[in-house]
N, C-alpha and C. Protein backbone atom coordinates (compact mmCIF):
# COMPACT_ATOMS: atom_id res chain seq x y z
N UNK A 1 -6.77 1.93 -25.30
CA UNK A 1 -6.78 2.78 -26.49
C UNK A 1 -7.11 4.22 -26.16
N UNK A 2 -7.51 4.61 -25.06
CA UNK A 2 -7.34 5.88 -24.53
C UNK A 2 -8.97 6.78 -24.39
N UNK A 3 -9.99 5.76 -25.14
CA UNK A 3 -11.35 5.73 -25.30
C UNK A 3 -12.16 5.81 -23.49
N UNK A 4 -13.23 6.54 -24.02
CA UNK A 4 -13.68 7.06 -22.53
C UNK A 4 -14.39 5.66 -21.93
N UNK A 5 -13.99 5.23 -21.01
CA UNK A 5 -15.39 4.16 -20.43
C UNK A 5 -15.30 4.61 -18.86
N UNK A 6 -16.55 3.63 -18.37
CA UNK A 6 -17.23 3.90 -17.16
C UNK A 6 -16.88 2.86 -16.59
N UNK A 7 -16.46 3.28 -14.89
CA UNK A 7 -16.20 2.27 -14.20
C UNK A 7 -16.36 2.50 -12.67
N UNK A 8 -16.73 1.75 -11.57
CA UNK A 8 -17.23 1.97 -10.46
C UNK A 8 -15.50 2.08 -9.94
N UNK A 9 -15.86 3.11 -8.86
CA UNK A 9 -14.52 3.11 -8.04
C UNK A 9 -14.77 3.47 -6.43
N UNK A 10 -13.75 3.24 -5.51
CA UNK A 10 -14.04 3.35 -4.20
C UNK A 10 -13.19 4.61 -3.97
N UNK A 11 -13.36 5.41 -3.24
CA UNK A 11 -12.78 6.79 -2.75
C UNK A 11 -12.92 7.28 -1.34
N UNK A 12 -11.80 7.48 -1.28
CA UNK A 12 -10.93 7.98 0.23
C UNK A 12 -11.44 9.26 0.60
N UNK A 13 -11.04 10.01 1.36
CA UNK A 13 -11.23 11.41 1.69
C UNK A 13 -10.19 11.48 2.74
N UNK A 14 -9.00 12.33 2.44
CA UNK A 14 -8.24 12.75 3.54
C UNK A 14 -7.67 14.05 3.78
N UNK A 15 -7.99 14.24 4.90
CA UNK A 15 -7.63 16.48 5.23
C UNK A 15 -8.79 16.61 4.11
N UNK A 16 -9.80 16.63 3.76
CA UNK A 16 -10.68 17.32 2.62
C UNK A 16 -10.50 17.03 1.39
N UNK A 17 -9.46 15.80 0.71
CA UNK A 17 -9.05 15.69 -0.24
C UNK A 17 -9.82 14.31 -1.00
N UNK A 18 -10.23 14.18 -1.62
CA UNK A 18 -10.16 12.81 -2.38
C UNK A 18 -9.28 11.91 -2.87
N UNK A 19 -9.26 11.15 -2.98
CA UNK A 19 -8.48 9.88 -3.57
C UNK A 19 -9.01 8.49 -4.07
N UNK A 20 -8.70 8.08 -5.25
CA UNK A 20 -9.08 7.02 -5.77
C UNK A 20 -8.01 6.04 -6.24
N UNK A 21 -8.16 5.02 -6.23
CA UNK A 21 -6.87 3.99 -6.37
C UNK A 21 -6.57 3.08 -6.97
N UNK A 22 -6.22 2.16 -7.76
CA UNK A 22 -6.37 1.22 -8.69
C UNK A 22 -5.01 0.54 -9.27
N UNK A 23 -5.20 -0.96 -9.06
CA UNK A 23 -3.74 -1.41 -9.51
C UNK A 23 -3.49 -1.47 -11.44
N UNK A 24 -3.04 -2.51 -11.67
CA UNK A 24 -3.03 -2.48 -13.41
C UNK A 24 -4.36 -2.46 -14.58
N UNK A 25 -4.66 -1.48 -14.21
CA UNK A 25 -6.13 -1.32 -14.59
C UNK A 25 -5.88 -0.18 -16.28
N UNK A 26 -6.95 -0.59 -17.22
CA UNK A 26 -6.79 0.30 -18.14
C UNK A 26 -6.94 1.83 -18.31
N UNK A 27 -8.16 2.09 -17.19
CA UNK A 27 -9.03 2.89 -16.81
C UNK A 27 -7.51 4.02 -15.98
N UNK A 28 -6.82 3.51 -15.00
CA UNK A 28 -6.04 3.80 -14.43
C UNK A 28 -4.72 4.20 -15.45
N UNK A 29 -4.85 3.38 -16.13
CA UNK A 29 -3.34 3.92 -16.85
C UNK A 29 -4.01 5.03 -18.24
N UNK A 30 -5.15 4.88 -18.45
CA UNK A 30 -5.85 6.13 -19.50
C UNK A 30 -5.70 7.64 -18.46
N UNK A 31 -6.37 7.22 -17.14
CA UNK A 31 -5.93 8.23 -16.33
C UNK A 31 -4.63 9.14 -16.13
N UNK A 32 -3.78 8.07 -15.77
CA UNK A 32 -2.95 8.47 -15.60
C UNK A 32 -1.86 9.32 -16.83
N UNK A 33 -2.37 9.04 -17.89
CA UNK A 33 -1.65 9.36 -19.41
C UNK A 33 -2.48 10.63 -19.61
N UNK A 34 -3.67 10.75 -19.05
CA UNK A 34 -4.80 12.02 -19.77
C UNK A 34 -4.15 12.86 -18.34
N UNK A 35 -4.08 12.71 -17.47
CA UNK A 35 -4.08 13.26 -16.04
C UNK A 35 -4.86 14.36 -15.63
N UNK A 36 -6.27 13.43 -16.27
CA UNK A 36 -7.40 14.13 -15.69
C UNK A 36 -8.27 12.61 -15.95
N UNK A 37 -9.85 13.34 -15.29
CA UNK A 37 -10.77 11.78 -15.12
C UNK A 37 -12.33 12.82 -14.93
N UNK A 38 -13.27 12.17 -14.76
CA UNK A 38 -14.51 12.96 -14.65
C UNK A 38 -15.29 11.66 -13.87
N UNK A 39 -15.66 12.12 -12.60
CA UNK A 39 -16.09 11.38 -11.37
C UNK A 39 -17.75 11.87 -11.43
N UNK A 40 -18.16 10.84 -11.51
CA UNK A 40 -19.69 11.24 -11.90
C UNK A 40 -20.60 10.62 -10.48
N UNK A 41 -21.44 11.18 -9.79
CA UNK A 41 -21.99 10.45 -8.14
C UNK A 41 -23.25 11.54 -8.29
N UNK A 42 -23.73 10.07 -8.29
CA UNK A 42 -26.11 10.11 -8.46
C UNK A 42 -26.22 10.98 -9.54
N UNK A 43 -26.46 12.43 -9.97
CA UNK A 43 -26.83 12.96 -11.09
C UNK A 43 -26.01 14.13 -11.35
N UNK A 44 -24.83 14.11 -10.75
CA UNK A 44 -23.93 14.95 -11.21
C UNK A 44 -22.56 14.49 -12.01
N UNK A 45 -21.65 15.74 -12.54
CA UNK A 45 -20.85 15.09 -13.09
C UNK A 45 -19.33 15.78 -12.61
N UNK A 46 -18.10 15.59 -11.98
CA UNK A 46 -17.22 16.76 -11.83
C UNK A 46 -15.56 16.30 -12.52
N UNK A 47 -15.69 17.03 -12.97
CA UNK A 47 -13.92 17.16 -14.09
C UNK A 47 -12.84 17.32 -13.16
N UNK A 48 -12.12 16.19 -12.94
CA UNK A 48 -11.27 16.52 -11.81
C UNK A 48 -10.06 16.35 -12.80
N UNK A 49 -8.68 16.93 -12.26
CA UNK A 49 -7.61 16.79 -12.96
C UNK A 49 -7.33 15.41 -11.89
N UNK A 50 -5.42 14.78 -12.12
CA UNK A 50 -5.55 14.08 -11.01
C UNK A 50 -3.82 14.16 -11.13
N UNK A 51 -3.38 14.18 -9.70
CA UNK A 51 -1.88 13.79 -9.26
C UNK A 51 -1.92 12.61 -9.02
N UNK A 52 -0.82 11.74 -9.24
CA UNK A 52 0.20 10.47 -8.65
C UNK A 52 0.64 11.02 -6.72
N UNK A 53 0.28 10.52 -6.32
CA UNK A 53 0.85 10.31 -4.89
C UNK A 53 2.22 9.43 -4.67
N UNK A 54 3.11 10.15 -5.15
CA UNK A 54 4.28 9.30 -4.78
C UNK A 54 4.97 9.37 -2.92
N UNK A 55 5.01 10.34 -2.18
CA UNK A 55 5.41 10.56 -1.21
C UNK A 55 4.58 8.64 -0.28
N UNK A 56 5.59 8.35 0.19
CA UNK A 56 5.27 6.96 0.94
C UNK A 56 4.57 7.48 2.35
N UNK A 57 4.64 8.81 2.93
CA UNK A 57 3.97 9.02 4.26
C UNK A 57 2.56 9.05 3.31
N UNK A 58 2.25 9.96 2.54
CA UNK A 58 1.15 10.10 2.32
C UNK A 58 0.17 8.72 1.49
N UNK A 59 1.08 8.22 0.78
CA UNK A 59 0.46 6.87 0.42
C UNK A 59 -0.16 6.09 2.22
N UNK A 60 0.27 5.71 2.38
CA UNK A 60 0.11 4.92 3.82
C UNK A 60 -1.14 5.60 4.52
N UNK A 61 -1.02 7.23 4.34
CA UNK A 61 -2.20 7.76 4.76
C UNK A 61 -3.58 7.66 4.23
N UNK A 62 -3.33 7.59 3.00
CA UNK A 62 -4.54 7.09 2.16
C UNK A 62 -4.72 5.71 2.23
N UNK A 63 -3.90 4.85 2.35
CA UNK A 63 -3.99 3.80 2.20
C UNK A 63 -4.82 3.29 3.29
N UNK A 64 -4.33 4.35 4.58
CA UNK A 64 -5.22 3.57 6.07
C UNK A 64 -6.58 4.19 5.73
N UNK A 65 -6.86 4.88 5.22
CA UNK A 65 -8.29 5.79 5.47
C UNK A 65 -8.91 4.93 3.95
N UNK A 66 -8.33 4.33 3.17
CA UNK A 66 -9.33 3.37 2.42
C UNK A 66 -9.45 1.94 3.42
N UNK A 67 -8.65 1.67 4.47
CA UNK A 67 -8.65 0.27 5.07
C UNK A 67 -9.84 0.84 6.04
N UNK A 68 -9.75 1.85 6.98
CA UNK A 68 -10.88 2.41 7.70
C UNK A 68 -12.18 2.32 7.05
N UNK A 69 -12.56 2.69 6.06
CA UNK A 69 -13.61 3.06 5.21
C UNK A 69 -14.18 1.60 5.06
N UNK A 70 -13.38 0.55 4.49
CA UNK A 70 -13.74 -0.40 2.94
C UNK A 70 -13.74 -1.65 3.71
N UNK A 71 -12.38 -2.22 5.03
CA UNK A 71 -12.64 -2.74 6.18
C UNK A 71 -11.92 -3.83 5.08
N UNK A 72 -12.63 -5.24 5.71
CA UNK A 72 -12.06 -6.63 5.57
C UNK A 72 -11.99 -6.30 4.16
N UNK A 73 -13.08 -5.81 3.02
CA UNK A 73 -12.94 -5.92 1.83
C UNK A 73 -11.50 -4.92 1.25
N UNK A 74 -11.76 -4.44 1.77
CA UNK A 74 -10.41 -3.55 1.48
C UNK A 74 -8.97 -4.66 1.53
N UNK A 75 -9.12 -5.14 2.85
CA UNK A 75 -7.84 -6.29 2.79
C UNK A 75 -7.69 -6.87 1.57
N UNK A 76 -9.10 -7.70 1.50
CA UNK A 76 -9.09 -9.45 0.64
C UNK A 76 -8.95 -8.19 -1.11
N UNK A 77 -9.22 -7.65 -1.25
CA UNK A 77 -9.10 -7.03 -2.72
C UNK A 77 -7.23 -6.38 -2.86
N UNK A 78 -6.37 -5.86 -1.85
CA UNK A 78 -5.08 -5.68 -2.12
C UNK A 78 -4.28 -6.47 -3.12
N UNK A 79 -4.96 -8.31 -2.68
CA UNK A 79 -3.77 -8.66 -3.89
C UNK A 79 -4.37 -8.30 -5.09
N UNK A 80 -5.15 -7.89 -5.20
CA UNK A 80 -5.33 -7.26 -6.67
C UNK A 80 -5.15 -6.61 -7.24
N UNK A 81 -4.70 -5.84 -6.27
CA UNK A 81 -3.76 -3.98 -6.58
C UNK A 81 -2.63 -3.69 -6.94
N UNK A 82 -2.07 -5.07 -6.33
CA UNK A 82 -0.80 -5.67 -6.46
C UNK A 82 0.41 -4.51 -5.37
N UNK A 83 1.41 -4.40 -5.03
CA UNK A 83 1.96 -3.88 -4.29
C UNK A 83 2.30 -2.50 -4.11
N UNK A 84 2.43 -1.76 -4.60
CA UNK A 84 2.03 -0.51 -5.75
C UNK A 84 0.75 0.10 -6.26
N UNK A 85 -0.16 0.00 -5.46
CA UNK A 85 -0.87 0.46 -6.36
C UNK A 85 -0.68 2.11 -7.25
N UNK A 86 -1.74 2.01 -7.88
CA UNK A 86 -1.49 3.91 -8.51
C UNK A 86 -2.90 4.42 -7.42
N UNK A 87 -2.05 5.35 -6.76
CA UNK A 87 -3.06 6.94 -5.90
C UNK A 87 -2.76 7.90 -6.20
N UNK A 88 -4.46 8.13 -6.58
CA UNK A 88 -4.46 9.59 -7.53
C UNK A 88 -5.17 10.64 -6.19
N UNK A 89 -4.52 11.95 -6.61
CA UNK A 89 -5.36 12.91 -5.93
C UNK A 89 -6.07 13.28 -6.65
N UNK A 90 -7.86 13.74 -6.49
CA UNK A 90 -8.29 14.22 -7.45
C UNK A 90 -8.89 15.76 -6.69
N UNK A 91 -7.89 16.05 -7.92
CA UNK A 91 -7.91 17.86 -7.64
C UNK A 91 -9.27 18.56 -8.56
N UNK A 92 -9.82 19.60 -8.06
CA UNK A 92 -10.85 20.37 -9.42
C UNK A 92 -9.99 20.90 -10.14
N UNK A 93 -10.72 20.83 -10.97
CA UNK A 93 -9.96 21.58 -12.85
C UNK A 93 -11.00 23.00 -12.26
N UNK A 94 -10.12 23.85 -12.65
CA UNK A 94 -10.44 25.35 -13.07
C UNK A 94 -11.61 25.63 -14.02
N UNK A 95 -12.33 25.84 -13.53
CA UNK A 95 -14.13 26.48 -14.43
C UNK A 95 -13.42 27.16 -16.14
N UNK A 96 -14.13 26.38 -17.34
CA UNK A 96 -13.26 27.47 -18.10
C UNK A 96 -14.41 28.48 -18.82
């Protein structure tokens, strides 16, 4: 319904960039429709806009640097992502 909720997520870092990832998720498709998100870590809060990663080199790149990071769990959780997942870049929004 497009309503704000809270949800734990795992995140990449590649060349300096962030990335977060998620298969048929609600959270993910509110994202992806608002194409922005607000990433909140210990007592801060930051307004990120977010891109779709469609390019397949760069998917794969993120994809290895969440398998590096997240390890066996990273494997056993894929079928859950299903084949496709959605990778977002999360870019900063402009101070207004």
């Amino acid at each position: 319904d497009g309503s704000a909720r809270e949800t734990t997520v795992w995140l990449a870092v590649v060349d300096g960039t962030g990335y977060v990832r998620t298969g048929s998720t609600r959270w993910g498709d509110n994202a992806v429709r608002n194409g922005e998100l607000v990433l909140k870590a210990e007592h801060a809060s930051y307004p990120l806009r977010i891109d779709l990663v469609e390019d397949e080199a760069q998917r794969q790149r993120v994809s290895d640097a969440f398998r590096e990071k997240y390890g066996w769990t990273d494997a056993m959780l894929s079928w859950m992502r299903g084949s496709r997942p959605k990778i977002m870049r999360l870019v900063p929004k402009p101070q207004e």
